[in-house]
C-alpha atoms as a PDB file:
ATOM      1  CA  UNK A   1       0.000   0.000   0.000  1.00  0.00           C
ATOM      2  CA  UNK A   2       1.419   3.411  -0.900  1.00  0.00           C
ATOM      3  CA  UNK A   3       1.057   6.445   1.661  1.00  0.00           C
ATOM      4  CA  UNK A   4       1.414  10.053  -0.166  1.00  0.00           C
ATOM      5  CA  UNK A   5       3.625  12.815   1.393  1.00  0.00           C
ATOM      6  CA  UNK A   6       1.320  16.196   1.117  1.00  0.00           C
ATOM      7  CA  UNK A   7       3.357  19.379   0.835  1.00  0.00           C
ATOM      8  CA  UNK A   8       1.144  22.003   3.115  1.00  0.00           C
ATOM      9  CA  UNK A   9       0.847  25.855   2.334  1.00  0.00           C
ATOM     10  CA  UNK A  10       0.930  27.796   5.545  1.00  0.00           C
ATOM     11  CA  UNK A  11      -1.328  31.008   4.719  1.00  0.00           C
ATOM     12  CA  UNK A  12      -0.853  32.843   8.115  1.00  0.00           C
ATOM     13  CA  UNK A  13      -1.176  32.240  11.397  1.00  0.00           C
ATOM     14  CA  UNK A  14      -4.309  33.007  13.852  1.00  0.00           C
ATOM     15  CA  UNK A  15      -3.485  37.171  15.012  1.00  0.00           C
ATOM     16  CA  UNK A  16      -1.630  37.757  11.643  1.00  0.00           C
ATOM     17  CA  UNK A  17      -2.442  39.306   8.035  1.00  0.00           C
ATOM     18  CA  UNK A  18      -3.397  36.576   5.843  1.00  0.00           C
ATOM     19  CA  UNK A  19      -0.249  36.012   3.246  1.00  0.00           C
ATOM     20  CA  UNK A  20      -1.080  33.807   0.614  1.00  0.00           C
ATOM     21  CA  UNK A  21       2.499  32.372  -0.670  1.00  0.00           C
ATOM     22  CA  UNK A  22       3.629  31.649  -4.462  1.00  0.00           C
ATOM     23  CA  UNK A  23       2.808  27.380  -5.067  1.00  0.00           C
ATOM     24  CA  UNK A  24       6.486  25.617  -4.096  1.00  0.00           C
ATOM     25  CA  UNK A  25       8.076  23.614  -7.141  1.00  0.00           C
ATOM     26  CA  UNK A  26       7.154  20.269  -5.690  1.00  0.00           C
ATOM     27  CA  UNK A  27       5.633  17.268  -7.389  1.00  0.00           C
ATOM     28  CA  UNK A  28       1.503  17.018  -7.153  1.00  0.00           C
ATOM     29  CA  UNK A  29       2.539  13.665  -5.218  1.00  0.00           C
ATOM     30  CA  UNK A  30       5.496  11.747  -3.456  1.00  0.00           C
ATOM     31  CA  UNK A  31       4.888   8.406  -2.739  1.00  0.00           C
ATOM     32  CA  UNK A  32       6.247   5.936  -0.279  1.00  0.00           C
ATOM     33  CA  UNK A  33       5.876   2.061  -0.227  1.00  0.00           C
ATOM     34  CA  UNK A  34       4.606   2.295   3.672  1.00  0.00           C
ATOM     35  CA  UNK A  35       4.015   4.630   6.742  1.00  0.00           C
ATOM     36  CA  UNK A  36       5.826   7.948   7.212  1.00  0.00           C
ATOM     37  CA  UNK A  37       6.408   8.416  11.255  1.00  0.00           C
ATOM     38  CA  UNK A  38       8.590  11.394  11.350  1.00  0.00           C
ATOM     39  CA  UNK A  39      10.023  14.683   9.287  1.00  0.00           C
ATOM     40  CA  UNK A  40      12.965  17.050   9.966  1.00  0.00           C
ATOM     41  CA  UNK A  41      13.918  19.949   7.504  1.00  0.00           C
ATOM     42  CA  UNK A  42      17.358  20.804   7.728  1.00  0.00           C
ATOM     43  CA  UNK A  43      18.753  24.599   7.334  1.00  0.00           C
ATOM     44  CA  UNK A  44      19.144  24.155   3.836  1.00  0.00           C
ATOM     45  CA  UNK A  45      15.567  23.296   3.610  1.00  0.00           C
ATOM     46  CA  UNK A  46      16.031  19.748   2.267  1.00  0.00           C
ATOM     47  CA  UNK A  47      13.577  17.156   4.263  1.00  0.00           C
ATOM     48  CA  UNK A  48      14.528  13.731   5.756  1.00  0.00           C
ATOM     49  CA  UNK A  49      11.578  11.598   5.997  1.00  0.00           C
ATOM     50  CA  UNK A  50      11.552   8.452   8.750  1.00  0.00           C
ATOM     51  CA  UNK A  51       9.234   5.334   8.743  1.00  0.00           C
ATOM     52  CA  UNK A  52       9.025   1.941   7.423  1.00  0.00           C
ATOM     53  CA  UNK A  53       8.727   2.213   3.601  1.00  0.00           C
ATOM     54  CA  UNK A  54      11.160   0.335   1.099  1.00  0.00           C
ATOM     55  CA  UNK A  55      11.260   3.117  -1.412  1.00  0.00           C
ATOM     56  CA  UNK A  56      10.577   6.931  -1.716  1.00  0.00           C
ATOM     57  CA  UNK A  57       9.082   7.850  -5.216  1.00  0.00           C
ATOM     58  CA  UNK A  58      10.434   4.399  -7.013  1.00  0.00           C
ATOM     59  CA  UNK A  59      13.531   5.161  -5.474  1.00  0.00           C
ATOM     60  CA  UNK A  60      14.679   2.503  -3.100  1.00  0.00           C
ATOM     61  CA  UNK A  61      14.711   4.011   0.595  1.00  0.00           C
ATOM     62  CA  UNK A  62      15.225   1.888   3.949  1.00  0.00           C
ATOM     63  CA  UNK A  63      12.701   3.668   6.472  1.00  0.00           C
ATOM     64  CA  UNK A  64      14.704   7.013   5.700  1.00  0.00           C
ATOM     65  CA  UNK A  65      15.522   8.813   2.670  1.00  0.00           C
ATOM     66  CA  UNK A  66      15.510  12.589   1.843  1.00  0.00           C
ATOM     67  CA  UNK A  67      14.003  15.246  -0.654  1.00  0.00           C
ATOM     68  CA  UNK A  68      15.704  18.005  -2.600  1.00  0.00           C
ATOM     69  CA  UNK A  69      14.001  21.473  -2.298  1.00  0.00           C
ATOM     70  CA  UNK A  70      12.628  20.604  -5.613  1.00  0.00           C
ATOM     71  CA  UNK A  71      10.752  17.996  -3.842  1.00  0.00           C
ATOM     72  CA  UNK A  72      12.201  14.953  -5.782  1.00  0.00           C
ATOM     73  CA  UNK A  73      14.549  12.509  -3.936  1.00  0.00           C
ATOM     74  CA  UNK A  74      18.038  13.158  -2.792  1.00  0.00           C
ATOM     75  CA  UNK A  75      20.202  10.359  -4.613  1.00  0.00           C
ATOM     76  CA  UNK A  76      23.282  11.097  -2.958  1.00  0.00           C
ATOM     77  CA  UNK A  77      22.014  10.476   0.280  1.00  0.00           C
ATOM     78  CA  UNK A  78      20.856   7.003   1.381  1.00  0.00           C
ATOM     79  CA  UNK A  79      21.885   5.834   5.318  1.00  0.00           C
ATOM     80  CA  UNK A  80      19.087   3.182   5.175  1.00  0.00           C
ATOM     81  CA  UNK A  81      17.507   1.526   8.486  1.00  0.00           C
ATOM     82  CA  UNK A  82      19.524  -2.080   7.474  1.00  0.00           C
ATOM     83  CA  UNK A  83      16.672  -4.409   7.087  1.00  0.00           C
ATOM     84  CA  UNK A  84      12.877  -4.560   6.126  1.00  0.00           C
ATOM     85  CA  UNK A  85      12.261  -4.971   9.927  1.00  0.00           C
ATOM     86  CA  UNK A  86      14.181  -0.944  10.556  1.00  0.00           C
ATOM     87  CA  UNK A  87      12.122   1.719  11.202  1.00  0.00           C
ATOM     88  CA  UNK A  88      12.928   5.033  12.080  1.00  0.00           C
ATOM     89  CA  UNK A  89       9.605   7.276  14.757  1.00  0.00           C
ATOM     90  CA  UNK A  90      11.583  10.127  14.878  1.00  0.00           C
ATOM     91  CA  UNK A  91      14.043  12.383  13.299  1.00  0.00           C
ATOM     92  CA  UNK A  92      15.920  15.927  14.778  1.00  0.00           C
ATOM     93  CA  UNK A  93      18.570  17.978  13.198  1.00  0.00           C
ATOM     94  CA  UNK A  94      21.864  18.898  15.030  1.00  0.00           C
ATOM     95  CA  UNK A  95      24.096  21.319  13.241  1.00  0.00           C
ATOM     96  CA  UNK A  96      26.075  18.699  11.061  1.00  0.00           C
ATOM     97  CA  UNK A  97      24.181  15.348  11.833  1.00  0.00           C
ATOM     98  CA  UNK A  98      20.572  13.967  11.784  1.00  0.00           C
ATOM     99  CA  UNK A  99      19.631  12.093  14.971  1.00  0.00           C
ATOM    100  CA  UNK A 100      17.677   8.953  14.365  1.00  0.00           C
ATOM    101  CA  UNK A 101      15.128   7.096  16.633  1.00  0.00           C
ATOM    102  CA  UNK A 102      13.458   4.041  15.981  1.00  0.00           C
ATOM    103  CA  UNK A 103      13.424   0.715  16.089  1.00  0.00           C
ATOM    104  CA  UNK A 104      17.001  -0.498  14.000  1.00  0.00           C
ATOM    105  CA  UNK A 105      20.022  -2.546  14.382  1.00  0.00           C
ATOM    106  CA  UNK A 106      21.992  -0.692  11.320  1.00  0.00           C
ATOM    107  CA  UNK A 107      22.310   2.621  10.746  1.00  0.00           C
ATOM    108  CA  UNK A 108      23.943   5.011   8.098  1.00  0.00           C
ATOM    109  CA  UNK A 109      26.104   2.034   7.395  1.00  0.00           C
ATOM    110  CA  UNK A 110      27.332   0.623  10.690  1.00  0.00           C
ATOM    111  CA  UNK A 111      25.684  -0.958  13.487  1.00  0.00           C
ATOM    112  CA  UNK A 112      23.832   1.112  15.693  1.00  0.00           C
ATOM    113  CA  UNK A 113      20.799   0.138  18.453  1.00  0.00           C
ATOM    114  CA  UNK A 114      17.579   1.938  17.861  1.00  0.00           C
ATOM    115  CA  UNK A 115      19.934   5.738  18.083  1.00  0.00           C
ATOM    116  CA  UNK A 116      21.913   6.800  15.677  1.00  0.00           C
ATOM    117  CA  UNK A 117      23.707  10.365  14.470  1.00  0.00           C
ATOM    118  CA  UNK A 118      24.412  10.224  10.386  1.00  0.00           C
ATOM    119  CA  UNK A 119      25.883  12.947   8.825  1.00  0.00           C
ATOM    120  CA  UNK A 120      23.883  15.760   7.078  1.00  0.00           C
ATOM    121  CA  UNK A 121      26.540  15.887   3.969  1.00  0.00           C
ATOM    122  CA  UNK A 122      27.585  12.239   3.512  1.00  0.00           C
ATOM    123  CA  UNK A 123      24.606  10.332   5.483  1.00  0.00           C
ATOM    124  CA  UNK A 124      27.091   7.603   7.329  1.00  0.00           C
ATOM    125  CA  UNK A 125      26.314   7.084  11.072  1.00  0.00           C
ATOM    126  CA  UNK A 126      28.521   9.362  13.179  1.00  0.00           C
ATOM    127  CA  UNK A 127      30.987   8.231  16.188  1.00  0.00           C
ATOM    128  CA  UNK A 128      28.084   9.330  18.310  1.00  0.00           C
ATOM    129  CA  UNK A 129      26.525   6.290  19.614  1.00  0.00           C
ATOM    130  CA  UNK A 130      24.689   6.002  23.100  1.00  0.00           C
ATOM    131  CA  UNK A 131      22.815   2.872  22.365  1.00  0.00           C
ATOM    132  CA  UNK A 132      19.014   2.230  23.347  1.00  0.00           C
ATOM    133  CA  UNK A 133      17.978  -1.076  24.327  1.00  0.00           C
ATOM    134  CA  UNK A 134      14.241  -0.336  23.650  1.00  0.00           C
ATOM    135  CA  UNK A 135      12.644   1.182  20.745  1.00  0.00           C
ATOM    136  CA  UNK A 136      13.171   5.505  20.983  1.00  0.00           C
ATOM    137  CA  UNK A 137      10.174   7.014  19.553  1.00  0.00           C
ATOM    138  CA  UNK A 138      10.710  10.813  20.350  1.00  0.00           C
ATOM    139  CA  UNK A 139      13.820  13.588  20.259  1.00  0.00           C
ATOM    140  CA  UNK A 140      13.853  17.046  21.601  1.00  0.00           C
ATOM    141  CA  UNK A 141      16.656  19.432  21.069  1.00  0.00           C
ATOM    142  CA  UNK A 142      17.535  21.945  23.956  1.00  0.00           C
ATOM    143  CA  UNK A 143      20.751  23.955  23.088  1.00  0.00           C
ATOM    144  CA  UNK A 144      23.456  21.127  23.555  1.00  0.00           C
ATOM    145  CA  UNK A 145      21.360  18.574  25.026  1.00  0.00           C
ATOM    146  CA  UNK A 146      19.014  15.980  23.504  1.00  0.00           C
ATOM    147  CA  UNK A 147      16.391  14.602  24.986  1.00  0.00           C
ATOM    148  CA  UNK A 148      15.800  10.929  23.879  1.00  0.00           C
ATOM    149  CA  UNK A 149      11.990   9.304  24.779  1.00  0.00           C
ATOM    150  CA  UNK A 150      10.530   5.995  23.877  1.00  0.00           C
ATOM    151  CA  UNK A 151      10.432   2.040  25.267  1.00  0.00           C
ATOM    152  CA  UNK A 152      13.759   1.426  27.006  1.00  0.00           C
ATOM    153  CA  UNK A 153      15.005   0.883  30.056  1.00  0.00           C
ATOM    154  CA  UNK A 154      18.411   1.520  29.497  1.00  0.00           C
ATOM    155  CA  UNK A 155      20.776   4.142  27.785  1.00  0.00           C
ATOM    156  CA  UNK A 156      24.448   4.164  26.526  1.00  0.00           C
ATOM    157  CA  UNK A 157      24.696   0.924  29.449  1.00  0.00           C
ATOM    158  CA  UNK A 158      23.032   2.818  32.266  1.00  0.00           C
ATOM    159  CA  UNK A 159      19.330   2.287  33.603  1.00  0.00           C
ATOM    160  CA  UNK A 160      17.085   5.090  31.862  1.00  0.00           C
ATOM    161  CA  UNK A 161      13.288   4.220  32.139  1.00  0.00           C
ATOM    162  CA  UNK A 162      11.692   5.540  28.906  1.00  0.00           C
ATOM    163  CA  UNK A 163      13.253   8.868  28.989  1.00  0.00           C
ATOM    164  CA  UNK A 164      17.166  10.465  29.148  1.00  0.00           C
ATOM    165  CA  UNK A 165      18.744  12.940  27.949  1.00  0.00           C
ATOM    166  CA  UNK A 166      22.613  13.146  26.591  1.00  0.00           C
ATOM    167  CA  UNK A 167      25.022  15.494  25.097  1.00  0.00           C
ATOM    168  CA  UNK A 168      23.816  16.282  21.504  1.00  0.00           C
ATOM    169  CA  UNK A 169      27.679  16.367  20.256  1.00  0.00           C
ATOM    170  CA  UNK A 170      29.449  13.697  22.225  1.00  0.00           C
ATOM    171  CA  UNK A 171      26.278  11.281  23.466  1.00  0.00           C
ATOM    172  CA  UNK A 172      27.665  11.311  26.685  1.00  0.00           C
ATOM    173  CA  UNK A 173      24.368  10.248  28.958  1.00  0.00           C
ATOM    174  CA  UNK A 174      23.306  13.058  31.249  1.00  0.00           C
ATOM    175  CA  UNK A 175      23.130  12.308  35.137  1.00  0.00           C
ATOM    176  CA  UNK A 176      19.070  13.963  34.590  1.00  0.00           C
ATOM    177  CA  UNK A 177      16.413  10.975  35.322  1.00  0.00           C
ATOM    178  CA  UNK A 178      12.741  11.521  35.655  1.00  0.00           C
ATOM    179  CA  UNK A 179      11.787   8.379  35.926  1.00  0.00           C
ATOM    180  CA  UNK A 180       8.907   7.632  34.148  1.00  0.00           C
ATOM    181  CA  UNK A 181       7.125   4.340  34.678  1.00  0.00           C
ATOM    182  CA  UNK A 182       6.204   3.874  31.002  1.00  0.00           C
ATOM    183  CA  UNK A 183       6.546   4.527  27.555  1.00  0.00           C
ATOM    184  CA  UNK A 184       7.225   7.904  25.794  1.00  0.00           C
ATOM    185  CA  UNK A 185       5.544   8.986  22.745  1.00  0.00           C
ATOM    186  CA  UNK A 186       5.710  12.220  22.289  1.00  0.00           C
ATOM    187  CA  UNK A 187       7.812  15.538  23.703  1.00  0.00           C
ATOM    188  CA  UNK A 188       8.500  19.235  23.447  1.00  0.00           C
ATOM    189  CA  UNK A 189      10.745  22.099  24.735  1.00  0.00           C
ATOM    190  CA  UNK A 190       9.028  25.281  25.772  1.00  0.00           C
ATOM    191  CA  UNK A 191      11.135  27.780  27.033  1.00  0.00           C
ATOM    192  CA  UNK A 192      12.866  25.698  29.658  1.00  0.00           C
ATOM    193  CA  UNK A 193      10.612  23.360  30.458  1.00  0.00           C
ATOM    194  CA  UNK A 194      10.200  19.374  28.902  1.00  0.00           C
ATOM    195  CA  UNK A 195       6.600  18.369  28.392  1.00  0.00           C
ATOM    196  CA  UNK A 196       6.237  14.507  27.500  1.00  0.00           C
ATOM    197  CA  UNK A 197       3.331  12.456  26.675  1.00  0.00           C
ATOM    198  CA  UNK A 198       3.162   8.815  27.034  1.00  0.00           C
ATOM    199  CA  UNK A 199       1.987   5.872  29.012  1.00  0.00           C
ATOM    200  CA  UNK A 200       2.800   6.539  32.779  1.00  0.00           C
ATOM    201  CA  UNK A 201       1.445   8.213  35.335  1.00  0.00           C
ATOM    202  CA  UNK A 202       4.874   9.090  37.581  1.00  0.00           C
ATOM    203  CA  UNK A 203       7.462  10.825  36.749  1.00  0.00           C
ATOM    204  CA  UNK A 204      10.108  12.745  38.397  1.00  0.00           C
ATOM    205  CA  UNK A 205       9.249  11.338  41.643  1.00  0.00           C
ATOM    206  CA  UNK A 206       5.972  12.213  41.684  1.00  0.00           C
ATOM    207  CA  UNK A 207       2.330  10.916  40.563  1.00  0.00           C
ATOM    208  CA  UNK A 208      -0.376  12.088  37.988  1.00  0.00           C
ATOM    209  CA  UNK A 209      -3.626  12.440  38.961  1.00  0.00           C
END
C-alpha cells in the first residue's frame, strides 16, 4: 500500500495578516511504499523523511531517505535503516548530523541500536553512539542537550526508564532521570521546560492524577 507525502501551504497564522504564498516547485505527489512516522527539515531546507517504507518515489529508501528542495529525492544520500524490519519514529537535526530514533540494528552504514547520528553531507552514522535497548520514539533538542523518549530501560549501558537525555555532540548520557514508569511517545521544549506524553502516570518522583 502506498502512503502520499502532502506538501502544506501555511497562509498565516491566527493574530496575523493573511499572506497567501507563491505554489512551491514540488511534485503534485510523493509516494512511499509504507508509513511515514517522522520529518525534519534541515537549514538548507532539504527534508529527511523516517518510517518503514522500502522506497521513496520508485527510489529505493530503507525507512529514511531525503528530498531536494525541488521535492524529488536526494540520490546522494541514502543511510538506510539495514533491514525490512528498521524503522525510524523520529528524526531531529543537530548542526552537522541527523539524529535517528526508531526501532534499527543498522544505521547510516554501521551498526547502531535503535539511536543513531548520520551525517547531514555524507549520510554515514557518526561516532556518536549512546545505544538504546528499547525502541526511541521521540527527540527534543535543547541547546546542547538531547532529549531521547521511547520504550527502554536503558541508555548508553546505564538504567534510563523511557526517557534520558545526553550530550547532543558527544552522546555522553546526562546524570538527569525523571523516571517515568512507562513509555514515551511524544515531547516538546518550551522555554525551559520538557513536556512529555506517554503511558505513565509518575514521573520525576511524583504521581499524575
Amino acid at each position: 500500500m502506498r502512503r502520499m507525502l502532502a506538501v502544506v501551504l501555511a497562509l498565516g497564522l491566527p493574530g496575523t495578516a493573511l499572506s497567501v504564498q507563491p505554489p512551491l516547485p514540488l511534485p503534485a505527489r510523493i509516494e512511499v511504499s509504507g508509513a511515514i512516522y517522522a520529518l525534519a527539515v534541515q537549514a538548507d531546507g532539504r527534508t529527511v523523511v523516517g518510517g518503514s517504507f522500502t522506497s521513496i518515489n520508485g527510489v529505493a529508501r530503507s525507512s529514511i531517505g531525503r528530498l531536494n528542495t525541488d521535492g524529488s529525492v536526494d540520490l546522494t544520500w541514502d543511510p538506510g535503516a539495514g533491514s525490512a524490519y528498521g524503522k525510524v519514529y523520529s528524526l531531529c537535526a543537530t548542526g552537522n548530523a541527523i539524529v535517528v530514533g526508531g526501532s534499527f540494528t543498522t544505521m547510516g552504514g554501521k551498526a547502531r541500536r535503535n539511536l543513531a547520528a548520520v551525517g547531514i553531507a555524507d549520510g554515514v552514522a557518526t561516532d556518536w553512539d549512546p545505544q538504546a535497548d528499547g525502541y526511541v520514539n521521540a527527540l527534543a533538542l535543547y541547546g546542547g542537550t538531547l532529549f531521547v523518549g521511547g520504550g527502554f530501560f536503558a541508555l548508553d549501558g546505564q538504567l534510563r526508564s523511557g526517557l534520558a537525555a545526553v550530550d547532543a555532540a558527544t552522546g555522553t548520557l546526562a546524570a538527569w532521570n525523571p523516571a517515568p514508569n512507562g513509555g514515551i511517545e511524544t515531547m516538546a521544549v518550551a522555554g525551559n521546560t520538557l513536556y512529555v506524553g506517554g503511558s505513565f502516570n509518575s514521573i520525576g518522583g511524583g504521581g499524575i492524577a
